[in-house]
N, C-alpha and C. Protein backbone atom coordinates (compact mmCIF):
# COMPACT_ATOMS: atom_id res chain seq x y z
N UNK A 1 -74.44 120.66 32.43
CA UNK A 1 -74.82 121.67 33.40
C UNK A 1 -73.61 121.99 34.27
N UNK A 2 -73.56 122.93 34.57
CA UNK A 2 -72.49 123.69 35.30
C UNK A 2 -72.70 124.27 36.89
N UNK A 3 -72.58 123.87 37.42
CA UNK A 3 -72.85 124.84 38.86
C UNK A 3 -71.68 124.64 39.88
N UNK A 4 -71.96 126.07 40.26
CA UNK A 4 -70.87 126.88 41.03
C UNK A 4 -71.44 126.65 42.64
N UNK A 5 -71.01 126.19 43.77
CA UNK A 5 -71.76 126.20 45.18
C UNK A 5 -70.15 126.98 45.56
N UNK A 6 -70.83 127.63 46.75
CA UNK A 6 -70.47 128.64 47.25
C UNK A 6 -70.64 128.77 49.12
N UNK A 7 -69.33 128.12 49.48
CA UNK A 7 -69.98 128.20 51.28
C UNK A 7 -69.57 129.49 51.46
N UNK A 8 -69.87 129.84 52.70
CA UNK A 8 -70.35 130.76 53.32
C UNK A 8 -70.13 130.45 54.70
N UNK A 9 -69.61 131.13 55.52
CA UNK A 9 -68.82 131.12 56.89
C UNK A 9 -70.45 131.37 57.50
N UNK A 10 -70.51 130.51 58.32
CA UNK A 10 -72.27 130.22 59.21
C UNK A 10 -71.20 130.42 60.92
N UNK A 11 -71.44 132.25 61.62
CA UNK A 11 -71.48 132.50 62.62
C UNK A 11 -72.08 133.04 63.29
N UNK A 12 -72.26 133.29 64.82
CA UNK A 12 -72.79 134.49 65.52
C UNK A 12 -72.51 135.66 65.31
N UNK A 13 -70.77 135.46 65.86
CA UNK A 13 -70.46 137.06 65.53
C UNK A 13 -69.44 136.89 64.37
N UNK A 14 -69.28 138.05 63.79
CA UNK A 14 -68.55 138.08 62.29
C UNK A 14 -67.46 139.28 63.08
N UNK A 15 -65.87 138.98 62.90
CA UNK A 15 -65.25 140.06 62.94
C UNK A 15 -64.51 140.91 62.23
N UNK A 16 -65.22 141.96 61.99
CA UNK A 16 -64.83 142.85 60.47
C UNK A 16 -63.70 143.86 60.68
N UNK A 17 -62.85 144.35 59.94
CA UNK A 17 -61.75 145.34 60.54
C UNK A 17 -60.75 145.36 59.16
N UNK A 18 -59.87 145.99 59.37
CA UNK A 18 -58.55 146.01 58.34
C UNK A 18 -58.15 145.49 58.42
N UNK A 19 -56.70 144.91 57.78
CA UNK A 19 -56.03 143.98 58.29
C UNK A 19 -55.09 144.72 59.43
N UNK A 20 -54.30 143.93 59.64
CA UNK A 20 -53.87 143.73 61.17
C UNK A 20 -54.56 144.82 62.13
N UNK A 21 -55.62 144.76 62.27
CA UNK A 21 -56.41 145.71 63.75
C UNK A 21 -56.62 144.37 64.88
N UNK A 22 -56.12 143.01 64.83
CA UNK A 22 -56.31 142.72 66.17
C UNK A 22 -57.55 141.62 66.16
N UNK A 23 -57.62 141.33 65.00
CA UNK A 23 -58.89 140.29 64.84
C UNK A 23 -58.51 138.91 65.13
N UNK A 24 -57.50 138.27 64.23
CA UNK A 24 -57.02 136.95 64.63
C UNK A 24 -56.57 136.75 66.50
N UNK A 25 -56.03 138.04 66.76
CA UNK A 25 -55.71 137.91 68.09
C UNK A 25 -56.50 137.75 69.39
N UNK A 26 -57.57 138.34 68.90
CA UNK A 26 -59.26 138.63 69.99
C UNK A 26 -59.99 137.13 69.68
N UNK A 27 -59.73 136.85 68.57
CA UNK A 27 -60.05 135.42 68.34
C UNK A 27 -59.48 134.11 69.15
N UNK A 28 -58.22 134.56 68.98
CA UNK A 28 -57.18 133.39 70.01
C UNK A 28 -57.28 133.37 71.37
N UNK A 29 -57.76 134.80 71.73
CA UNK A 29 -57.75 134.59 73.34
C UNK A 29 -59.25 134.38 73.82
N UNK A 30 -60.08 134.49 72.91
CA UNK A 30 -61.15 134.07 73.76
C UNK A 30 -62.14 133.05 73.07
N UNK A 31 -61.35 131.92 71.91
CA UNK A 31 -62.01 130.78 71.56
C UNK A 31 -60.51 130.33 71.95
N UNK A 32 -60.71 128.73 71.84
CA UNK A 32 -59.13 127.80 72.00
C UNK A 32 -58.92 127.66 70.04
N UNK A 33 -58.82 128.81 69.44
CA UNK A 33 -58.93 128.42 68.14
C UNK A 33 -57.49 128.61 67.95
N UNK A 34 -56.82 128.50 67.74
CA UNK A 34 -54.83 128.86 66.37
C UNK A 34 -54.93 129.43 65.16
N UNK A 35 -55.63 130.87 64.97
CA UNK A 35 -55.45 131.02 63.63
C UNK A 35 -53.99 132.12 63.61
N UNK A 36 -53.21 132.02 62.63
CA UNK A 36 -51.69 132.13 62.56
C UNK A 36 -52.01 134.02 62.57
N UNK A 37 -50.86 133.91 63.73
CA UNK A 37 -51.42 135.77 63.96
C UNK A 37 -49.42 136.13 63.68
N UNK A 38 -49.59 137.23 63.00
CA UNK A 38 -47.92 137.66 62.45
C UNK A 38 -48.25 139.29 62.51
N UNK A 39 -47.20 140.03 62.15
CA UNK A 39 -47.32 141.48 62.29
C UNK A 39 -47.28 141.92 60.87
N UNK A 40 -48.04 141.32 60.00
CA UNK A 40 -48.16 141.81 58.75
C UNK A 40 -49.34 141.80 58.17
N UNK A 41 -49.62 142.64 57.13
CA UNK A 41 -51.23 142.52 56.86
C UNK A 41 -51.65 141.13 55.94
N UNK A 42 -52.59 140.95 55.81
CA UNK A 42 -53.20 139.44 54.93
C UNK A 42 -52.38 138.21 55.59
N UNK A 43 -52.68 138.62 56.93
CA UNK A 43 -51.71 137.09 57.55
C UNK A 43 -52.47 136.06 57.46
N UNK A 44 -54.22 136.59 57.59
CA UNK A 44 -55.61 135.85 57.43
C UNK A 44 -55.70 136.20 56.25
N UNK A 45 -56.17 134.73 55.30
CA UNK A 45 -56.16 134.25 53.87
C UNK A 45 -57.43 133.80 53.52
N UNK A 46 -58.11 133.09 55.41
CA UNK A 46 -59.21 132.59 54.92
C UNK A 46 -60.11 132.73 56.49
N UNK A 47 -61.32 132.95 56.55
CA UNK A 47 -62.08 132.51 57.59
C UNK A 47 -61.76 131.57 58.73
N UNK A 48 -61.36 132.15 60.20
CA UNK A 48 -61.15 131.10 60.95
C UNK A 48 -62.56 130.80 62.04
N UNK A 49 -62.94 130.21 62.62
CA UNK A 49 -64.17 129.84 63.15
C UNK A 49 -63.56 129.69 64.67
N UNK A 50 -64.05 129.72 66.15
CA UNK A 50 -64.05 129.68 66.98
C UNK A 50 -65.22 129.66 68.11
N UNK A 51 -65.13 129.03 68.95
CA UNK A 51 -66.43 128.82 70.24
C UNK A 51 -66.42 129.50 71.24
N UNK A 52 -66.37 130.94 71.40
CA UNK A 52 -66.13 131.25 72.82
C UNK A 52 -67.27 130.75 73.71
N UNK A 53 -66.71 130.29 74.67
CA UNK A 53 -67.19 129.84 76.07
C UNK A 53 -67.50 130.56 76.93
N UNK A 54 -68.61 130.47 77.73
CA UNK A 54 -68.82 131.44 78.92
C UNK A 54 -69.36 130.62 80.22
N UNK A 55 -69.49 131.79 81.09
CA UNK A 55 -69.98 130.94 82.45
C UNK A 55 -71.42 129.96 81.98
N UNK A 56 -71.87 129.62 82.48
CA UNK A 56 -73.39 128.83 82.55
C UNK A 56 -73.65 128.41 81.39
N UNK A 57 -72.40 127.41 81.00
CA UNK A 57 -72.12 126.77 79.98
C UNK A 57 -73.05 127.63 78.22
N UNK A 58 -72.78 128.91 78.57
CA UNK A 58 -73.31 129.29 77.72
C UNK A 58 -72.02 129.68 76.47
N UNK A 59 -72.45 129.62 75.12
CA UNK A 59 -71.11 129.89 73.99
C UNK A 59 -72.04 129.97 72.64
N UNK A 60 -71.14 130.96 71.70
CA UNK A 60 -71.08 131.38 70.58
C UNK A 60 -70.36 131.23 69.72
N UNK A 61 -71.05 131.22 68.66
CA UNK A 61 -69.39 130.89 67.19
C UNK A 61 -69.46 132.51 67.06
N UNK A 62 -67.74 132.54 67.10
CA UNK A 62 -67.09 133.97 66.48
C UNK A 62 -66.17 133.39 65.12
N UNK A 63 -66.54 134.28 64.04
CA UNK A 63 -65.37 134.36 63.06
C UNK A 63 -64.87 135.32 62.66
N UNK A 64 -63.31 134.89 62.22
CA UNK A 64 -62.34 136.19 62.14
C UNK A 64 -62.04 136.19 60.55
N UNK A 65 -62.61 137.06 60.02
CA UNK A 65 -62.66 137.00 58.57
C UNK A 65 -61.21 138.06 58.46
N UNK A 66 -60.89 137.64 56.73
CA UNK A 66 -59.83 138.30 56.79
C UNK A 66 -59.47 139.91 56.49
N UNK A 67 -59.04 140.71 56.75
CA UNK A 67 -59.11 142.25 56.38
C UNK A 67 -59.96 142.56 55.31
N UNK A 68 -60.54 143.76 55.57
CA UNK A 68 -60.80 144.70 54.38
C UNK A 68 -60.04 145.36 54.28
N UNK A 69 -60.29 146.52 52.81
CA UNK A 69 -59.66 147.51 52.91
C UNK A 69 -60.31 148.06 51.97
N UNK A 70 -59.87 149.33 51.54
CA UNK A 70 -60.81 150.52 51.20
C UNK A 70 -60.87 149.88 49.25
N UNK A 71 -62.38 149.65 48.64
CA UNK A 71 -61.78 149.49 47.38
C UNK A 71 -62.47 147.64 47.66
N UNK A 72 -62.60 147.59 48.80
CA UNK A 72 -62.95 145.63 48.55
C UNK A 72 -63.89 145.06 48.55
N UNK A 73 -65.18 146.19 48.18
CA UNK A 73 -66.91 145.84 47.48
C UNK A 73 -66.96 146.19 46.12
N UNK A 74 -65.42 146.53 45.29
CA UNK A 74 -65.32 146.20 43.86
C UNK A 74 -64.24 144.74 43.74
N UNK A 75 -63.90 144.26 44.60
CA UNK A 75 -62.99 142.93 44.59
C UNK A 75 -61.72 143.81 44.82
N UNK A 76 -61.37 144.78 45.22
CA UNK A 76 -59.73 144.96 45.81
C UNK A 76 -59.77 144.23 47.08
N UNK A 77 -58.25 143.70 46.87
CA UNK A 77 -57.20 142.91 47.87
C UNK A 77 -58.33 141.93 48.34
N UNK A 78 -58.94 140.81 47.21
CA UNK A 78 -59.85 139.61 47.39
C UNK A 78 -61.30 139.78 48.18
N UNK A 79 -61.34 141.23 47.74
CA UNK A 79 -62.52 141.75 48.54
C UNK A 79 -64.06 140.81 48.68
N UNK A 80 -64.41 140.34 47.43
CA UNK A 80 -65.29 139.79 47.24
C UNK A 80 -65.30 138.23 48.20
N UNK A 81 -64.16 137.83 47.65
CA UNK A 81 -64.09 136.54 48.46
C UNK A 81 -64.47 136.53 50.00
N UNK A 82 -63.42 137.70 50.83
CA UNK A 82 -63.87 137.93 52.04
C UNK A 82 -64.74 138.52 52.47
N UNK A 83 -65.60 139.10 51.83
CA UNK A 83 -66.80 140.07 51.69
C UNK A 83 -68.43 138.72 51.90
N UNK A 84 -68.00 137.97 50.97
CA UNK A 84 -69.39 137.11 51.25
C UNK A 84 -69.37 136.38 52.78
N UNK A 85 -68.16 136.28 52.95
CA UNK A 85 -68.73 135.57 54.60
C UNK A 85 -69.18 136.54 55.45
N UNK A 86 -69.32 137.66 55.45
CA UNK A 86 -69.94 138.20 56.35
C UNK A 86 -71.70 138.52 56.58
N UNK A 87 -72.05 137.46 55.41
CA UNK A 87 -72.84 137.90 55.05
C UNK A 87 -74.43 136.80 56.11
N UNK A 88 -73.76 135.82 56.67
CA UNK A 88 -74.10 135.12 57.37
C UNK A 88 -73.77 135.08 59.12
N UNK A 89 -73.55 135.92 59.14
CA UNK A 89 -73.01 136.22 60.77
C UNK A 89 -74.12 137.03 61.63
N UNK A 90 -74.62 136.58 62.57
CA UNK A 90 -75.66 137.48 63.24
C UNK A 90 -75.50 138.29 63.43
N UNK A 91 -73.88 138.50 64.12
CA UNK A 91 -73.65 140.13 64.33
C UNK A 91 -72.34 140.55 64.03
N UNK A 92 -72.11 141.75 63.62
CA UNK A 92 -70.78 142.22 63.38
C UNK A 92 -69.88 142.63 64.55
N UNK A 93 -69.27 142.57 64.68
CA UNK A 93 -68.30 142.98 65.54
C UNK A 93 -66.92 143.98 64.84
N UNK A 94 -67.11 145.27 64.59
CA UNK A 94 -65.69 145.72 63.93
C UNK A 94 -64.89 145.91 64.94
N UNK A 95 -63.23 145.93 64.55
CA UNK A 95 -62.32 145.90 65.23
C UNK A 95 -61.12 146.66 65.08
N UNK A 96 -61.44 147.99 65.96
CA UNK A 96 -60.40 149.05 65.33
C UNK A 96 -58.96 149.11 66.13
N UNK A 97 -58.38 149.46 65.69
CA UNK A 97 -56.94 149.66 66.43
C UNK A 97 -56.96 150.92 67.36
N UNK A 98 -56.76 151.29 68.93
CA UNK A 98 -56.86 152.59 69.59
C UNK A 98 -55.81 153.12 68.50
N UNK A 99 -54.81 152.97 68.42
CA UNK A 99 -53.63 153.69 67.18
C UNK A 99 -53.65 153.90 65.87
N UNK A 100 -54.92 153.94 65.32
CA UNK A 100 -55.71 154.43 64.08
C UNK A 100 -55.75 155.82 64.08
N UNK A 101 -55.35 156.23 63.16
CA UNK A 101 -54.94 157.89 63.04
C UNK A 101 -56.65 158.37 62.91
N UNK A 102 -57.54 157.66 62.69
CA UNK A 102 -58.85 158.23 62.83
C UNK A 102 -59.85 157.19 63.17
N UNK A 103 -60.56 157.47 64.20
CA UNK A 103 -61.14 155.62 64.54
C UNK A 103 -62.96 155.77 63.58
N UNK A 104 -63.26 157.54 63.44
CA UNK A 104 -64.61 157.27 63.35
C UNK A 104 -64.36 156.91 61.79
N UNK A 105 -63.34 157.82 60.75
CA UNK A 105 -63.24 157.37 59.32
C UNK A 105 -62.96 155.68 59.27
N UNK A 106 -62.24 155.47 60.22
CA UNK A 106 -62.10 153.72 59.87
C UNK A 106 -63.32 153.04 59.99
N UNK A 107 -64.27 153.35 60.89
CA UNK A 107 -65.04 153.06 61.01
C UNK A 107 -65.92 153.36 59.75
N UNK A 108 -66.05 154.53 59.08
CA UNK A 108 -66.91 154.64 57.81
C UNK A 108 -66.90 153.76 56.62
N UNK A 109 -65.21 153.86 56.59
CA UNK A 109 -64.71 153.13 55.40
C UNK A 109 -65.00 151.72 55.58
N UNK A 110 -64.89 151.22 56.51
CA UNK A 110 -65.74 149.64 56.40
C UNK A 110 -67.24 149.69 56.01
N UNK A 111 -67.58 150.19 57.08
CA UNK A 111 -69.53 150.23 57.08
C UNK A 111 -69.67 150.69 55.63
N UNK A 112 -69.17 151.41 54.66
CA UNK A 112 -69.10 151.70 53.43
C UNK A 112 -69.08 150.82 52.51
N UNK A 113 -68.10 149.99 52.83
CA UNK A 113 -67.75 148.87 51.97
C UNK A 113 -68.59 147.79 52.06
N UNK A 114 -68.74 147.30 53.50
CA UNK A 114 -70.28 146.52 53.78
C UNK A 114 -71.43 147.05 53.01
N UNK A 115 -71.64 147.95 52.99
CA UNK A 115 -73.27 148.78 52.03
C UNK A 115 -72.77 148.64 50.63
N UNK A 116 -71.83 148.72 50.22
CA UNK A 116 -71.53 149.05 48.68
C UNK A 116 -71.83 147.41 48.09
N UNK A 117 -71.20 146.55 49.03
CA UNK A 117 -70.90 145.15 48.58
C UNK A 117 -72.43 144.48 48.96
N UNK A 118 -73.18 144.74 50.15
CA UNK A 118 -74.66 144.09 50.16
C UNK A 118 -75.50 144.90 51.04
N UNK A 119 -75.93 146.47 50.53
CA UNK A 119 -76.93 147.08 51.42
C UNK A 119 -77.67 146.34 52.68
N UNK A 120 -77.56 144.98 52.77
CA UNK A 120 -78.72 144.30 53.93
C UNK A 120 -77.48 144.15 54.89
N UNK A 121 -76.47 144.25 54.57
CA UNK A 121 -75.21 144.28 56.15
C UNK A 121 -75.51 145.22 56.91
N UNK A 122 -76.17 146.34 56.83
CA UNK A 122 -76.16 147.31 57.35
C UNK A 122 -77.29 147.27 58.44
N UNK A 123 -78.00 146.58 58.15
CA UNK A 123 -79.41 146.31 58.94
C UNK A 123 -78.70 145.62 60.04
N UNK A 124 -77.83 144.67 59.70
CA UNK A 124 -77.60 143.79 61.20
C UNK A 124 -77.08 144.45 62.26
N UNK A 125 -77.46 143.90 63.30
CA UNK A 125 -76.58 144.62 64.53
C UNK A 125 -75.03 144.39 64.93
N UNK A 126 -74.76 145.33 65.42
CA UNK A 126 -73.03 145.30 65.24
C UNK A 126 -72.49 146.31 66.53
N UNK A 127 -71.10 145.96 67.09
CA UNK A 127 -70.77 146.63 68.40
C UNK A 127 -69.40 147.13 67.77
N UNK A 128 -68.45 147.84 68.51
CA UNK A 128 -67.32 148.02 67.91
C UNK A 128 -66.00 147.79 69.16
N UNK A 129 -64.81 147.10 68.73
CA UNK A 129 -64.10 146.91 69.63
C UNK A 129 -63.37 147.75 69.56
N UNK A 130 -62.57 148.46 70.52
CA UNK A 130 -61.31 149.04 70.19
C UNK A 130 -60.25 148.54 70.56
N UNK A 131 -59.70 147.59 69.64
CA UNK A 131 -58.21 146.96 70.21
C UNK A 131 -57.25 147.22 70.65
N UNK A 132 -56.09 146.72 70.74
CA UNK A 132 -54.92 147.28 71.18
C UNK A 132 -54.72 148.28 72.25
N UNK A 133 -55.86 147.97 73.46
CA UNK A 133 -55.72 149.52 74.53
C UNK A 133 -54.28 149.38 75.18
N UNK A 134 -54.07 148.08 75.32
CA UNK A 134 -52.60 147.77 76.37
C UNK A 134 -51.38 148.94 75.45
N UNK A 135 -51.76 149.81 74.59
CA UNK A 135 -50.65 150.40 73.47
C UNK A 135 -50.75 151.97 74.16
N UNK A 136 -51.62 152.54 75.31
CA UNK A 136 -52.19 153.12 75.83
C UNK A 136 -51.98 153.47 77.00
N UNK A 137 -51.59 154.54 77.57
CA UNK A 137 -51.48 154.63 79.46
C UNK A 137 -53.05 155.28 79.73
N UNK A 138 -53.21 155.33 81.12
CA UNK A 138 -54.93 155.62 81.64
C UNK A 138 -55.28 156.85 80.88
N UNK A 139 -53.88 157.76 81.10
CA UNK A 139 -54.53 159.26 80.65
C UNK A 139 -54.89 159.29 79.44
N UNK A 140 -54.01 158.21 78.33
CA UNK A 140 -54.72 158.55 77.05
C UNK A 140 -56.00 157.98 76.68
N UNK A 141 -55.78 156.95 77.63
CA UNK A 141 -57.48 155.92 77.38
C UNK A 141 -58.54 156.70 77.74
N UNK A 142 -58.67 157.63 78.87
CA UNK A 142 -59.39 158.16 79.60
C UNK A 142 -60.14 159.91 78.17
N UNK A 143 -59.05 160.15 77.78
CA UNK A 143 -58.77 161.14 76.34
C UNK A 143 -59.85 160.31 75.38
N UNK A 144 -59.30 158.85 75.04
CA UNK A 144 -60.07 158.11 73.93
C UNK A 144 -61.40 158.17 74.08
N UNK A 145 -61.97 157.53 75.38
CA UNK A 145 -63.04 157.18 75.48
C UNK A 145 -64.24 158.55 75.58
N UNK A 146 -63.60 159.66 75.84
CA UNK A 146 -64.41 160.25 75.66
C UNK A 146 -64.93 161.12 74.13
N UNK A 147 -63.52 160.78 72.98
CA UNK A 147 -63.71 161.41 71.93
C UNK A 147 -65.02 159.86 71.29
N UNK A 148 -64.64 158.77 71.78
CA UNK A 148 -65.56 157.93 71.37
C UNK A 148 -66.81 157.88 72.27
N UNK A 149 -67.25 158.40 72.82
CA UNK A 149 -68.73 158.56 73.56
C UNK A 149 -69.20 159.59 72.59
N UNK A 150 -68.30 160.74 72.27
CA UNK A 150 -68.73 161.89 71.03
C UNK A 150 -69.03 161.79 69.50
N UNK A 151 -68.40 160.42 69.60
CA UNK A 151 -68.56 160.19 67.87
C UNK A 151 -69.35 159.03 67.31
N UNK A 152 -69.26 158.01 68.54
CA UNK A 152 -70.35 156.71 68.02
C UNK A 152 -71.43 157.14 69.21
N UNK A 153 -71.97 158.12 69.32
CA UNK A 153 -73.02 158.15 70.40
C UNK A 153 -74.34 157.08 69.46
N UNK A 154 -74.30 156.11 70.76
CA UNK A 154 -75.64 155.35 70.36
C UNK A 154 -74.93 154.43 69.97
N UNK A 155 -73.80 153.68 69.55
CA UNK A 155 -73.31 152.44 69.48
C UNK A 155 -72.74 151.94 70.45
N UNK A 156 -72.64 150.44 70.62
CA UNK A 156 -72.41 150.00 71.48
C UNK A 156 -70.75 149.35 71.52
N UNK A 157 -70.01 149.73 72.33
CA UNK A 157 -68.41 149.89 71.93
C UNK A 157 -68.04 148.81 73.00
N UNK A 158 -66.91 148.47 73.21
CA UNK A 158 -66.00 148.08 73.96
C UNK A 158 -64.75 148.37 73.70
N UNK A 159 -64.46 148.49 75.15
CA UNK A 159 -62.54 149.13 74.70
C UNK A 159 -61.90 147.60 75.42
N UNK A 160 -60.37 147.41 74.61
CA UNK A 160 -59.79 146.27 75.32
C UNK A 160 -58.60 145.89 74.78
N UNK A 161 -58.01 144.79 75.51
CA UNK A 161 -56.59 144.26 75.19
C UNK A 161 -56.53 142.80 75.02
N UNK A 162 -56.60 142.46 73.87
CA UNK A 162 -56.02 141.11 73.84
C UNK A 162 -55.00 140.45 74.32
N UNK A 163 -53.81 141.26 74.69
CA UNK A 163 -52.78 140.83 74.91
C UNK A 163 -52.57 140.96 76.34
N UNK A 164 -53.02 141.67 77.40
CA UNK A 164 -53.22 141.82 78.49
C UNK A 164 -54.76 141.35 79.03
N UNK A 165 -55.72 141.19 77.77
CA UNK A 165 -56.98 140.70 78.54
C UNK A 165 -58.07 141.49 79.37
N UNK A 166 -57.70 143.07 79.62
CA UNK A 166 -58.57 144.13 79.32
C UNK A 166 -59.63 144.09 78.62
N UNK A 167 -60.97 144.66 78.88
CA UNK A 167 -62.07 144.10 78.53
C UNK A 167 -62.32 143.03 78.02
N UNK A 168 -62.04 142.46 78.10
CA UNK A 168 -62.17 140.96 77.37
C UNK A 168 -63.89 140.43 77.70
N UNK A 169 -63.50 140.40 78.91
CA UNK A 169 -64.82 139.45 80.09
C UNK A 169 -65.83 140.41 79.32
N UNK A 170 -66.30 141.82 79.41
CA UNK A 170 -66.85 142.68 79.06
C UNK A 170 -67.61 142.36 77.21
N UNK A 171 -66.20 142.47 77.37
CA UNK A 171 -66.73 142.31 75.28
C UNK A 171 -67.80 141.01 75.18
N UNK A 172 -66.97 139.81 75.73
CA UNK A 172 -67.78 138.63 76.03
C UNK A 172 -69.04 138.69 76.08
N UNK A 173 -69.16 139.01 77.58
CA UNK A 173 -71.15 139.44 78.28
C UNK A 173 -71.31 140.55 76.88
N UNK A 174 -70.93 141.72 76.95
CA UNK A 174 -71.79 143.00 75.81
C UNK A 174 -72.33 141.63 74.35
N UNK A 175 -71.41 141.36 74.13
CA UNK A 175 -72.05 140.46 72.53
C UNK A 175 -72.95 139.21 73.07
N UNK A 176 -72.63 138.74 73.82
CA UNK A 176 -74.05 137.25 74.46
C UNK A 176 -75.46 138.79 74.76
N UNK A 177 -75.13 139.25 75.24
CA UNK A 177 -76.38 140.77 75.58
C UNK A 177 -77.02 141.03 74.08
N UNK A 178 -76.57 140.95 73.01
CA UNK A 178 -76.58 141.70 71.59
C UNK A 178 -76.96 140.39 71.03
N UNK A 179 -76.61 139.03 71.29
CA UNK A 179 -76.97 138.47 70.42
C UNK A 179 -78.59 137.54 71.08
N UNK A 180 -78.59 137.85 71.81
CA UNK A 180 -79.89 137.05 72.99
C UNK A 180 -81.08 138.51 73.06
């Protein structure tokens, strides 16, 4: 007899995105986790796991799964592999770059690939981050946020900076709100 077992990344929130949009990094600053963050894509190889902490000793497991990309609910760029852990995460969290030449298509092309690879991803609840704002002065943020009130009307967003720590606190409370 032959059998194949198969884990499966067991989190709260699941963080879905391309590669390098800022996932390993949102991970580092708000669990005490080290997963190896570089300026190149597939820097994440494998699922990293983390505890963010909050006031009133309250906390969640976040994981930072590794990129998609367009093509990876037929197995492009190890699609499949990274594709099943999401499949156990209460909630999604995607994670776009403000410097995405289009934030609502990035946004499709995942949620696409999630449905193609297991129609029941789509049911779960999910918020969207927009990373990298510190890449941003007020006037353009102020520009962003309103083309994104126009295009995800009815989702629940956060804008922020990992690297400066901009929404951070925010993103925090919005996902304990989403997952309670």
């Amino acid at each position: 007899m032959n059998l194949t077992l198969e884990l499966k990344v067991l989190a709260d929130v699941g963080l879905v995105g391309f590669p390098n949009a800022g996932k390993s990094t949102l991970l580092s600053v708000v669990t005490s986790a080290k997963p190896k963050i570089a300026n190149y894509e597939f820097t994440t190889l494998k699922p990293n796991l983390g505890i963010v902490s909050m006031t009133d000793y309250r906390t969640f497991v976040m994981a930072d799964i590794p990129g998609i990309i367009e093509g990876a609910s037929e197995g492009k760029g190890l699609g499949h592999y990274f594709l099943r852990h999401i499949e156990r995460n209460s909630i999604l969290l995607y994670v776009i770059p403000v410097d995405a030449k289009d934030l609502k298509k990035e946004f499709e092309i995942l949620n696409n690939e999630l449905k193609k690879y297991n129609p029941e991803l789509i049911d779960k609840d999910f918020a969207i981050f927009f990373s990298k704002s510190d890449l941003m002065d007020k006037e353009l943020l102020s520009e962003l946020e309103a083309i994104i009130k126009k295009d995800f009307k009815k989702i629940p967003y956060f804008i922020g900076s990992s690297i400066n720590m901009n929404g951070i606190k925010s993103l925090k409370e919005g996902l304990w709100k989403i997952l309670n």
